[in-house]
C-alpha atoms as a PDB file:
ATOM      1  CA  UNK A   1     -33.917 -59.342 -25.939  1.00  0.00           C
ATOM      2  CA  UNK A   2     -31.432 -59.517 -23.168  1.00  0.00           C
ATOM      3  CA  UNK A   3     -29.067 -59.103 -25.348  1.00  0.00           C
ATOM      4  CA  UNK A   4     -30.465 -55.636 -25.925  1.00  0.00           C
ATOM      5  CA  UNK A   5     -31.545 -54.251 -22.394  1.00  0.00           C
ATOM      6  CA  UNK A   6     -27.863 -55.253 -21.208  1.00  0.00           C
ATOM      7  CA  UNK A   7     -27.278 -52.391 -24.001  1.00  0.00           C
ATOM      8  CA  UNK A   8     -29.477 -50.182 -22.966  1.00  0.00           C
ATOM      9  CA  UNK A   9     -28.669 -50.209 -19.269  1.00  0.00           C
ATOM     10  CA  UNK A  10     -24.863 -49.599 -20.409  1.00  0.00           C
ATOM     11  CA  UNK A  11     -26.184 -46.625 -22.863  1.00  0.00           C
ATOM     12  CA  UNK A  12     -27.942 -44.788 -19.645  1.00  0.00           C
ATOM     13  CA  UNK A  13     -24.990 -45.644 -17.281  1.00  0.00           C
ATOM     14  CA  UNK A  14     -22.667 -44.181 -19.906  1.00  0.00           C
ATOM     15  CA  UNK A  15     -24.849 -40.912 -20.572  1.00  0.00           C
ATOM     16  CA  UNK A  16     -25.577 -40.536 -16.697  1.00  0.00           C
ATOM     17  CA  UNK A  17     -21.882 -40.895 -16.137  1.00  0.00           C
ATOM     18  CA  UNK A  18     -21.076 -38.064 -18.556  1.00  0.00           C
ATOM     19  CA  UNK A  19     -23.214 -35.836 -17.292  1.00  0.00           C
ATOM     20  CA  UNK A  20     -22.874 -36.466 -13.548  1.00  0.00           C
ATOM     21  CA  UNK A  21     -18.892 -35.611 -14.830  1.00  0.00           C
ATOM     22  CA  UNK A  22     -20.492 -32.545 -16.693  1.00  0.00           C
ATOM     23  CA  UNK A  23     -22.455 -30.789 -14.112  1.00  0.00           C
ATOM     24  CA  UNK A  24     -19.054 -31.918 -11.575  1.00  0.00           C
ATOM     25  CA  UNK A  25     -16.830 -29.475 -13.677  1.00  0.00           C
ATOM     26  CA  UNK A  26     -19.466 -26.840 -14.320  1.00  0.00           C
ATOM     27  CA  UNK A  27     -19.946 -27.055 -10.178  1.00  0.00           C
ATOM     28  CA  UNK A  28     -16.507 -27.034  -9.350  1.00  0.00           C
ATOM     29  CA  UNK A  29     -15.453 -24.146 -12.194  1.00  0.00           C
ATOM     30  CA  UNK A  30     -18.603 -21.864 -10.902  1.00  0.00           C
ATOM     31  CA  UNK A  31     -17.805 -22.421  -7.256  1.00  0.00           C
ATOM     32  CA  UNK A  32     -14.208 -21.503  -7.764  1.00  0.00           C
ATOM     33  CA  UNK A  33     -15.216 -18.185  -9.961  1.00  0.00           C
ATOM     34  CA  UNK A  34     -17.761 -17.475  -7.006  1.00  0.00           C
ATOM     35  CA  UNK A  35     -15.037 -18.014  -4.632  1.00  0.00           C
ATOM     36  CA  UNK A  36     -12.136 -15.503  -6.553  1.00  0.00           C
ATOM     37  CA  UNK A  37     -14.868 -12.763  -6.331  1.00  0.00           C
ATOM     38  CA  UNK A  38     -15.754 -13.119  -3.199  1.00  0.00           C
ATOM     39  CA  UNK A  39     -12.158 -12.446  -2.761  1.00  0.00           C
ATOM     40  CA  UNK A  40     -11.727 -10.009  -5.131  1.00  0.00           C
ATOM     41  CA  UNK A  41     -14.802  -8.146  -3.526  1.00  0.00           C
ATOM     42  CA  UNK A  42     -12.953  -8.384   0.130  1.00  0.00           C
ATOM     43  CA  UNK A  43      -9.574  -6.729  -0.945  1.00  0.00           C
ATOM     44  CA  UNK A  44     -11.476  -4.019  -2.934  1.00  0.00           C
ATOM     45  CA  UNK A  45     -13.444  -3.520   0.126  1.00  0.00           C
ATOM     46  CA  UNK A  46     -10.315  -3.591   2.655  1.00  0.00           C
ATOM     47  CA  UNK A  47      -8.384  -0.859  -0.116  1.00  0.00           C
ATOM     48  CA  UNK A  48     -11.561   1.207   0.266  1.00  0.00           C
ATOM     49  CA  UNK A  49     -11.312   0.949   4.207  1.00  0.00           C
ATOM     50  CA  UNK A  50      -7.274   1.686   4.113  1.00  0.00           C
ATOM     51  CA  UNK A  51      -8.313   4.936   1.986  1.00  0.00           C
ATOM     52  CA  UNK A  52     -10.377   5.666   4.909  1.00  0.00           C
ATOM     53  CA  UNK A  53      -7.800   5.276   7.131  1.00  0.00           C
ATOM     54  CA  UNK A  54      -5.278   7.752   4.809  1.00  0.00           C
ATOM     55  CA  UNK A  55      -7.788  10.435   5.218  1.00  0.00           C
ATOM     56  CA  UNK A  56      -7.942  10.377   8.974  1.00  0.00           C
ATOM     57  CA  UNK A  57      -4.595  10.275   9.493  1.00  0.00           C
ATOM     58  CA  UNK A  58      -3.779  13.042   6.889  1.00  0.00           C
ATOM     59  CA  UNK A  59      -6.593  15.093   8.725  1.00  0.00           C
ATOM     60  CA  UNK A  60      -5.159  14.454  11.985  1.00  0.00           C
ATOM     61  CA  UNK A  61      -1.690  15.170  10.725  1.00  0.00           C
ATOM     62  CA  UNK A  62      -2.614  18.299   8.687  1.00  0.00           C
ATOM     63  CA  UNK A  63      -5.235  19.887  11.302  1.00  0.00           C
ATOM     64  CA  UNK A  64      -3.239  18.740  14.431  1.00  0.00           C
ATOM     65  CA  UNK A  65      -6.480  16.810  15.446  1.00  0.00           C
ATOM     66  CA  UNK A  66      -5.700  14.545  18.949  1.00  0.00           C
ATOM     67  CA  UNK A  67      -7.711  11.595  17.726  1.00  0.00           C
ATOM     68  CA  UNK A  68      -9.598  10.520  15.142  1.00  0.00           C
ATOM     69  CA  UNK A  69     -10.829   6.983  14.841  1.00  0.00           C
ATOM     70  CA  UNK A  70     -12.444   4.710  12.305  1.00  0.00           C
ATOM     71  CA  UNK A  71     -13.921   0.901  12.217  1.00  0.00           C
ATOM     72  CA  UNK A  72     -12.899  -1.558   9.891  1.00  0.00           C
ATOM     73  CA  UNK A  73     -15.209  -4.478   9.018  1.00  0.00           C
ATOM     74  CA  UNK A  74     -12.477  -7.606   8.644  1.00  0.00           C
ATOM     75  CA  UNK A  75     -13.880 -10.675   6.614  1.00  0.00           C
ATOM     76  CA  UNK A  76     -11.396 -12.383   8.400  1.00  0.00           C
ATOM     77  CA  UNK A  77      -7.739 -11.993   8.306  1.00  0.00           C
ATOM     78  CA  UNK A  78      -5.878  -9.422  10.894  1.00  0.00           C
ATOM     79  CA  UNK A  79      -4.965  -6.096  11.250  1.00  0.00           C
ATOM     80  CA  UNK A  80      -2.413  -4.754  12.717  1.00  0.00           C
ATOM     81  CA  UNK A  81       0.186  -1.703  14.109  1.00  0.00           C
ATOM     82  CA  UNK A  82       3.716  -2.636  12.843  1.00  0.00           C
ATOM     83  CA  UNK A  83       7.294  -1.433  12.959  1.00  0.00           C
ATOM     84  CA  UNK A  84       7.079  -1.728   9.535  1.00  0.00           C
ATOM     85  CA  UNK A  85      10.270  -0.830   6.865  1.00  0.00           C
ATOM     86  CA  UNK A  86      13.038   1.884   7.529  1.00  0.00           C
ATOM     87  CA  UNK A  87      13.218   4.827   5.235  1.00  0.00           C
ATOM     88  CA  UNK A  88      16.669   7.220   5.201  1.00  0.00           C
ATOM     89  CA  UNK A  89      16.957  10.452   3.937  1.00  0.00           C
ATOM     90  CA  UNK A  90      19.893  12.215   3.013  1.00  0.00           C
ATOM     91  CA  UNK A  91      19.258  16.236   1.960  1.00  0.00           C
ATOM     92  CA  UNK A  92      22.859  17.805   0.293  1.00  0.00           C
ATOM     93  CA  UNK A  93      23.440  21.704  -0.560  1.00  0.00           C
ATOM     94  CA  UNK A  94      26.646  22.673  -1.968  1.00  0.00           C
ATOM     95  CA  UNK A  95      28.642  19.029  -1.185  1.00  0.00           C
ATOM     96  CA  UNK A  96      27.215  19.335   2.631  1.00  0.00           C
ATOM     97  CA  UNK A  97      24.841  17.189   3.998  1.00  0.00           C
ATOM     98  CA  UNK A  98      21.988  20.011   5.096  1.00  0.00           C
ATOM     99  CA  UNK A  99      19.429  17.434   7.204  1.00  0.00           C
ATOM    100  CA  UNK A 100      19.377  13.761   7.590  1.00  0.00           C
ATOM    101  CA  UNK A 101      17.539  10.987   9.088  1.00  0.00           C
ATOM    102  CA  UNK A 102      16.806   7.530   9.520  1.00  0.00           C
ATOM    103  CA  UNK A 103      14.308   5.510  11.275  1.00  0.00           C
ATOM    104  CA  UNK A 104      11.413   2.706  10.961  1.00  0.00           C
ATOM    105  CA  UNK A 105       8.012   4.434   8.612  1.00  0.00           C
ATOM    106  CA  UNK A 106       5.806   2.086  10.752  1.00  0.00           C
ATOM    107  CA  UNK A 107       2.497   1.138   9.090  1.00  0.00           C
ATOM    108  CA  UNK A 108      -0.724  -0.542   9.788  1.00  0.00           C
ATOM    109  CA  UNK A 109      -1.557  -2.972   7.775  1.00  0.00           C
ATOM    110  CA  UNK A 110      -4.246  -6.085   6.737  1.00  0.00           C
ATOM    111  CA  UNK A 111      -3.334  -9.142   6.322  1.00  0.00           C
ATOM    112  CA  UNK A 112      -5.459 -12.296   4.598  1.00  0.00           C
ATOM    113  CA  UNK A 113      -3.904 -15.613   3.569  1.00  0.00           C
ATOM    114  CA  UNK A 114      -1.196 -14.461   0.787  1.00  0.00           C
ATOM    115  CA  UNK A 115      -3.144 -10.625   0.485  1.00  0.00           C
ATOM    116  CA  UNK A 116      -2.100  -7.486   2.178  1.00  0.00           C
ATOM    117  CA  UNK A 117      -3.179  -3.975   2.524  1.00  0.00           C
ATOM    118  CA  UNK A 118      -0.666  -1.234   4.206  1.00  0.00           C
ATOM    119  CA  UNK A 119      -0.862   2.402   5.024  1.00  0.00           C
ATOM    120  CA  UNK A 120       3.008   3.187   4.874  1.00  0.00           C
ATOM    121  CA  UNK A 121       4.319   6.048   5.114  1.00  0.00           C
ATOM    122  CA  UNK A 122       1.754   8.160   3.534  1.00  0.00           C
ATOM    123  CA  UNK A 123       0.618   5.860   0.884  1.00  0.00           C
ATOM    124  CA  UNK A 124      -1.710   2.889   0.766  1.00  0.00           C
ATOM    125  CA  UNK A 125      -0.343  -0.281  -1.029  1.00  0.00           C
ATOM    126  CA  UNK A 126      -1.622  -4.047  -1.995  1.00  0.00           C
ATOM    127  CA  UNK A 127       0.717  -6.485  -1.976  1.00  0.00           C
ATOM    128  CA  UNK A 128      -0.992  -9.940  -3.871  1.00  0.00           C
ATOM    129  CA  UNK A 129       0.812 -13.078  -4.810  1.00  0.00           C
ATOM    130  CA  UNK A 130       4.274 -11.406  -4.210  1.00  0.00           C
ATOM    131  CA  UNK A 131       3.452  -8.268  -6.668  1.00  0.00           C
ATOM    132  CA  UNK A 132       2.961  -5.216  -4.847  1.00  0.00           C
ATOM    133  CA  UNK A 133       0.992  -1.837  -6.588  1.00  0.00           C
ATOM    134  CA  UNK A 134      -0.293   1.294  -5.299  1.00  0.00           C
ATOM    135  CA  UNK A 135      -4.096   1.295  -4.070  1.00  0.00           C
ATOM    136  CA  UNK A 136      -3.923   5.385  -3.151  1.00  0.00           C
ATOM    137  CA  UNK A 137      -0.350   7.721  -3.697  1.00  0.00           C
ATOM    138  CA  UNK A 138       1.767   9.263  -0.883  1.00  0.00           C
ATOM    139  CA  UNK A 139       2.145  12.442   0.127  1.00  0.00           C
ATOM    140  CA  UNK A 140       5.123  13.137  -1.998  1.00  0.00           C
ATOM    141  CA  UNK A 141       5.198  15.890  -5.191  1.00  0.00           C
ATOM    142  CA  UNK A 142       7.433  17.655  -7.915  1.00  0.00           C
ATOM    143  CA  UNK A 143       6.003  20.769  -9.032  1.00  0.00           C
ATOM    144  CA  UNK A 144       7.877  22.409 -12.128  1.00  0.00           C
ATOM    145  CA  UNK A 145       7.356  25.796 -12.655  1.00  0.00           C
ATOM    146  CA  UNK A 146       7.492  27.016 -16.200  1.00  0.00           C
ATOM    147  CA  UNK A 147       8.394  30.817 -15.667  1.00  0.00           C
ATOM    148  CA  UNK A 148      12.019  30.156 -14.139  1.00  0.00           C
ATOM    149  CA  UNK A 149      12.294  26.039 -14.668  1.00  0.00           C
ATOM    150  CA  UNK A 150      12.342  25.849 -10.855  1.00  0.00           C
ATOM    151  CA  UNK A 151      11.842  22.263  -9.490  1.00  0.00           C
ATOM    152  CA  UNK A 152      10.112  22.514  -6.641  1.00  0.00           C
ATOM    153  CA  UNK A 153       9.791  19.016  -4.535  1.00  0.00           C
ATOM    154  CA  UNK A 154       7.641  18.509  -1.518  1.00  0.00           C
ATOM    155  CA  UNK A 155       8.212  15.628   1.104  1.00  0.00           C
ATOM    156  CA  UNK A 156       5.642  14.609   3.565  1.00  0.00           C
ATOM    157  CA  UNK A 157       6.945  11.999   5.491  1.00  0.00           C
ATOM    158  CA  UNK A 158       4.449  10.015   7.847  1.00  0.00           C
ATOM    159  CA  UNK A 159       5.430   7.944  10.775  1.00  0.00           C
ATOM    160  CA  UNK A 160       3.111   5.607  12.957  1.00  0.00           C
ATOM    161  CA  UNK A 161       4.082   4.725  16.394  1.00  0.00           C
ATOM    162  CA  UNK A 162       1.991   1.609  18.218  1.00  0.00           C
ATOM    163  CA  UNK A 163       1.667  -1.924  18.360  1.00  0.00           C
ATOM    164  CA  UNK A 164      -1.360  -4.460  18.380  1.00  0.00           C
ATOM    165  CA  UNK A 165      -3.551  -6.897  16.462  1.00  0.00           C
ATOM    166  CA  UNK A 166      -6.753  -7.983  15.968  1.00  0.00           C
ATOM    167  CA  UNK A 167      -7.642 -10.812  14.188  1.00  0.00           C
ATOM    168  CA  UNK A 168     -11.519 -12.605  12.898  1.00  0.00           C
ATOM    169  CA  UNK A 169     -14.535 -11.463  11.303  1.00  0.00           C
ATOM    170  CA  UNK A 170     -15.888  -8.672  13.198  1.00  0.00           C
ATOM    171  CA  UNK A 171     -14.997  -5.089  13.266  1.00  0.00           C
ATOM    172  CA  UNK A 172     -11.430  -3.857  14.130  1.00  0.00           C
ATOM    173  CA  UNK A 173     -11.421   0.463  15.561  1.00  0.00           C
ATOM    174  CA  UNK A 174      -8.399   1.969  14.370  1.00  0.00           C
ATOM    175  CA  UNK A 175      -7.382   4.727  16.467  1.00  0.00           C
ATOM    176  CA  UNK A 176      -5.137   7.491  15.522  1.00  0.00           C
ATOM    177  CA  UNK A 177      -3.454  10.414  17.783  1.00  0.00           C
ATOM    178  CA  UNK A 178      -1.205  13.459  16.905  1.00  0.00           C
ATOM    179  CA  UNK A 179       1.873  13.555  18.414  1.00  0.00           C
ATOM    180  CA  UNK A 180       3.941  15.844  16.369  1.00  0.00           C
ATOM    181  CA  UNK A 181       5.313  17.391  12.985  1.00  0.00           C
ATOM    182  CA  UNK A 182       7.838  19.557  12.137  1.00  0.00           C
ATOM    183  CA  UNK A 183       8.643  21.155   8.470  1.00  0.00           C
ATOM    184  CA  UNK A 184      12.108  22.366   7.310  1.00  0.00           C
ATOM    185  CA  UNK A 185      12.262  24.458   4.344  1.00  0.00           C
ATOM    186  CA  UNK A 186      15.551  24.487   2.036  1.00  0.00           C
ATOM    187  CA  UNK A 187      15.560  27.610  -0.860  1.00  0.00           C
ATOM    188  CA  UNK A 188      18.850  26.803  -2.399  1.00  0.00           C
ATOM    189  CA  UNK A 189      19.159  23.817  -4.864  1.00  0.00           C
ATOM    190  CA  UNK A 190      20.638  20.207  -4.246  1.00  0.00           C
ATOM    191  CA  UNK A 191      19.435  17.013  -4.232  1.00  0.00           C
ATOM    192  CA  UNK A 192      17.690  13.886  -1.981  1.00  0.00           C
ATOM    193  CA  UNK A 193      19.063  10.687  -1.532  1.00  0.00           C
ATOM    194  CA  UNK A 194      16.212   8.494   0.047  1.00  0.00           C
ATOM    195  CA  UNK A 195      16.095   4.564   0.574  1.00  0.00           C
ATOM    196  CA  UNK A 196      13.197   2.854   1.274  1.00  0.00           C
ATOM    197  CA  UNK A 197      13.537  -0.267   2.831  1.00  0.00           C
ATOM    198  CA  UNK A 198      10.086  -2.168   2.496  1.00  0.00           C
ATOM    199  CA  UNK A 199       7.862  -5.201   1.040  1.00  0.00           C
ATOM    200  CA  UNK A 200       6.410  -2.715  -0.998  1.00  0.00           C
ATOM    201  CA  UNK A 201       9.525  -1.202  -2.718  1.00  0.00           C
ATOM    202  CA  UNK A 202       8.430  -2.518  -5.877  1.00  0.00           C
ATOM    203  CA  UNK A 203       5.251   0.185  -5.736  1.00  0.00           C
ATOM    204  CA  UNK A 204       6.813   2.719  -4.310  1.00  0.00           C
ATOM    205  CA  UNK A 205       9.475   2.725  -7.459  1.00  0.00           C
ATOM    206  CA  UNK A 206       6.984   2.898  -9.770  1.00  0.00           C
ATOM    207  CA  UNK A 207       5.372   5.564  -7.954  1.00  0.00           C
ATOM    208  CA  UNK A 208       8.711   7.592  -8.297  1.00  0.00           C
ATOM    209  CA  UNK A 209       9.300   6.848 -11.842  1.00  0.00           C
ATOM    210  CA  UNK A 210       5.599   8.514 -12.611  1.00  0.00           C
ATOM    211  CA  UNK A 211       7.272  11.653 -11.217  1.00  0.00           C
ATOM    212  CA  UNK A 212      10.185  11.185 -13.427  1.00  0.00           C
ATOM    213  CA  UNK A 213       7.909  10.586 -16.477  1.00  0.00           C
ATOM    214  CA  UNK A 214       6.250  14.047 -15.250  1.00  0.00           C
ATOM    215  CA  UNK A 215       9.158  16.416 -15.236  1.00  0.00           C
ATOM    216  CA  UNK A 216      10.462  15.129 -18.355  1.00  0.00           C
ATOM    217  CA  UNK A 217      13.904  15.293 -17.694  1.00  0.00           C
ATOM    218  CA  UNK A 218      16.676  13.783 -15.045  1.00  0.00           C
ATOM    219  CA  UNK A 219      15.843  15.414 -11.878  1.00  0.00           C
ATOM    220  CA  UNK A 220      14.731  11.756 -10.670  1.00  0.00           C
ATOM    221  CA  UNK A 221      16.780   8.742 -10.715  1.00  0.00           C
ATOM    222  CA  UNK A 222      15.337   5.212  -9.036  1.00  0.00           C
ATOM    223  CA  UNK A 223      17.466   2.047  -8.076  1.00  0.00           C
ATOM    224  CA  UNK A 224      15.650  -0.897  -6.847  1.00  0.00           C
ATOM    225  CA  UNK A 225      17.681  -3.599  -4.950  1.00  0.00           C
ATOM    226  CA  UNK A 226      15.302  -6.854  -4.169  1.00  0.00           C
ATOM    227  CA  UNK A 227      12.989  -5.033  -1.052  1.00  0.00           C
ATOM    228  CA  UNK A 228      15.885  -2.023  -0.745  1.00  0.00           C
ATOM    229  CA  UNK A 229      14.922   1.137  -3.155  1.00  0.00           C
ATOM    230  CA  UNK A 230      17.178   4.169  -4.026  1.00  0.00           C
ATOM    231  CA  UNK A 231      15.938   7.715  -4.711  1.00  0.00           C
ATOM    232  CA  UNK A 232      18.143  10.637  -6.113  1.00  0.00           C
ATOM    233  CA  UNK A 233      15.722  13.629  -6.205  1.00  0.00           C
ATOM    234  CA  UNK A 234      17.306  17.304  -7.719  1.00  0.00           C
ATOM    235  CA  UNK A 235      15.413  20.357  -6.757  1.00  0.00           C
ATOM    236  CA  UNK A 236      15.197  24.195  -6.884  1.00  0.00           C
ATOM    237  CA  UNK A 237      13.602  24.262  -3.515  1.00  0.00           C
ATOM    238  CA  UNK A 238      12.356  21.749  -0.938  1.00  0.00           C
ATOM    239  CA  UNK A 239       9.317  21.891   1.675  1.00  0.00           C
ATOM    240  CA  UNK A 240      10.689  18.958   4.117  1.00  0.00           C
ATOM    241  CA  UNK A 241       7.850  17.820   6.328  1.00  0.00           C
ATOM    242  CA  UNK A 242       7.749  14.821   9.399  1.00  0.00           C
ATOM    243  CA  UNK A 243       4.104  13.941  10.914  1.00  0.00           C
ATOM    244  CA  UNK A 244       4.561  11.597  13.896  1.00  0.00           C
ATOM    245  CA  UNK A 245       1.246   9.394  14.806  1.00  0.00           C
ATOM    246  CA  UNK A 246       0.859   7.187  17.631  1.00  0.00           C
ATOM    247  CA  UNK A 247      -1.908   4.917  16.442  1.00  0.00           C
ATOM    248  CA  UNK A 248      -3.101   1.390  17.753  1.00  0.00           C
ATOM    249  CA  UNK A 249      -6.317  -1.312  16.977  1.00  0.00           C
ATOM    250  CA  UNK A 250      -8.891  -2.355  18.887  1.00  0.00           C
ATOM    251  CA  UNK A 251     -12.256  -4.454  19.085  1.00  0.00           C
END
């Protein structure tokens, strides 16, 4: 008889022990699922706020607006003003260099354990676990016109000017301000050499080869060194434009 209760006791322990282990795993796997979309739900939510933050500056830009200003809700993480990467641009007519420039794009941009969100230079991009994509496209267009096979290229390019942070889980006011633009219009045909320096260089090359994929032919040519991408761009005519934005956070 003792023999036999020893052997039950062991039976339970055994069965307990499994399932204790059981609902352990079944815990542990649900809580990490409910954890990856709580994440997942932030950075959607964060891309949705940095589209936000596209339109006012574009409507600033576009309609000369002084200021136009938005809150962010954070979750956490920081956002901030930055110098950001440096973008050149190089346009040639005839073997002479027509207009050039160089400078920092500046961006603002979220930042959450390895997770960020950027408005650079026109566009808005995601950069998670190293692999950067685009979340919304920048202001940058080939337009090929069938009656003459004119390529006809349009450049927007958008700079932010500021500094600041803020950081926790409240609400962050992102404040934008026109300071100036100026467009440059080129009718004769040559080409744009542009680098983009950036974290984001990965995005912004696919972004260009779309283009190439949409004029079906050579006009665009992409190099992509590490962080450091190259741009060839040939065109009929080019609309050249600069937008300069002094922008900054607050609480």
């Amino acid at each position: 008889m003792s023999e036999r209760a020893v052997s039950n006791v062991l039976g339970f322990s055994l069965i307990l022990g499994v399932v204790i282990i059981a609902l352990s795993l079944v815990f542990s796997h649900t809580y990490f699922m409910i954890n990856d979309a709580k994440e997942k739900v932030k950075y959607e939510s964060m891309a949705q706020g940095f589209r936000k933050i596209q339109s006012i500056i574009e409507y600033s830009a576009y309609s000369k607006n002084p200021l136009k200003s938005i809150r962010i809700l954070l979750n956490e993480g920081s956002i901030s003003v930055k110098p950001g990467g440096d973008v050149t641009i190089c346009v040639v007519i005839n073997n002479t260099t027509a207009y050039s420039y160089s400078g920092k794009m500046g961006m603002i941009e979220y930042s959450f354990k390895e997770t960020r969100v950027a408005f650079e230079n026109g566009g808005v991009w995601l950069l998670s676990s190293g692999k950067p994509v685009m979340v919304s496209e920048p202001r940058i267009f080939i337009y090929k016109k069938k009656v003459n096979n004119e390529t006809i290229l349009f450049i927007a390019l958008t700079k932010i000017n500021g500094s600041g942070s803020v950081g926790g889980k409240g609400f962050a006011e992102v404040e934008v301000r026109y300071n100036s633009s100026e467009t440059r219009v080129f009718n004769e045909s040559g080409y744009v050499e542009m680098n983009i320096t950036s974290d984001y260089a990965q995005a912004w090359k696919r972004y260009f080869d779309g283009l190439r994929g949409y004029t079906e032919n050579t006009v665009l040519q992409t190099e992509l060194n590490e962080s450091s991408l190259n741009v060839s761009i040939y065109f009929n005519k080019l609309v050249l434009t600069q937008y300069i934005l002094d922008s900054s956070v607050g609480t």
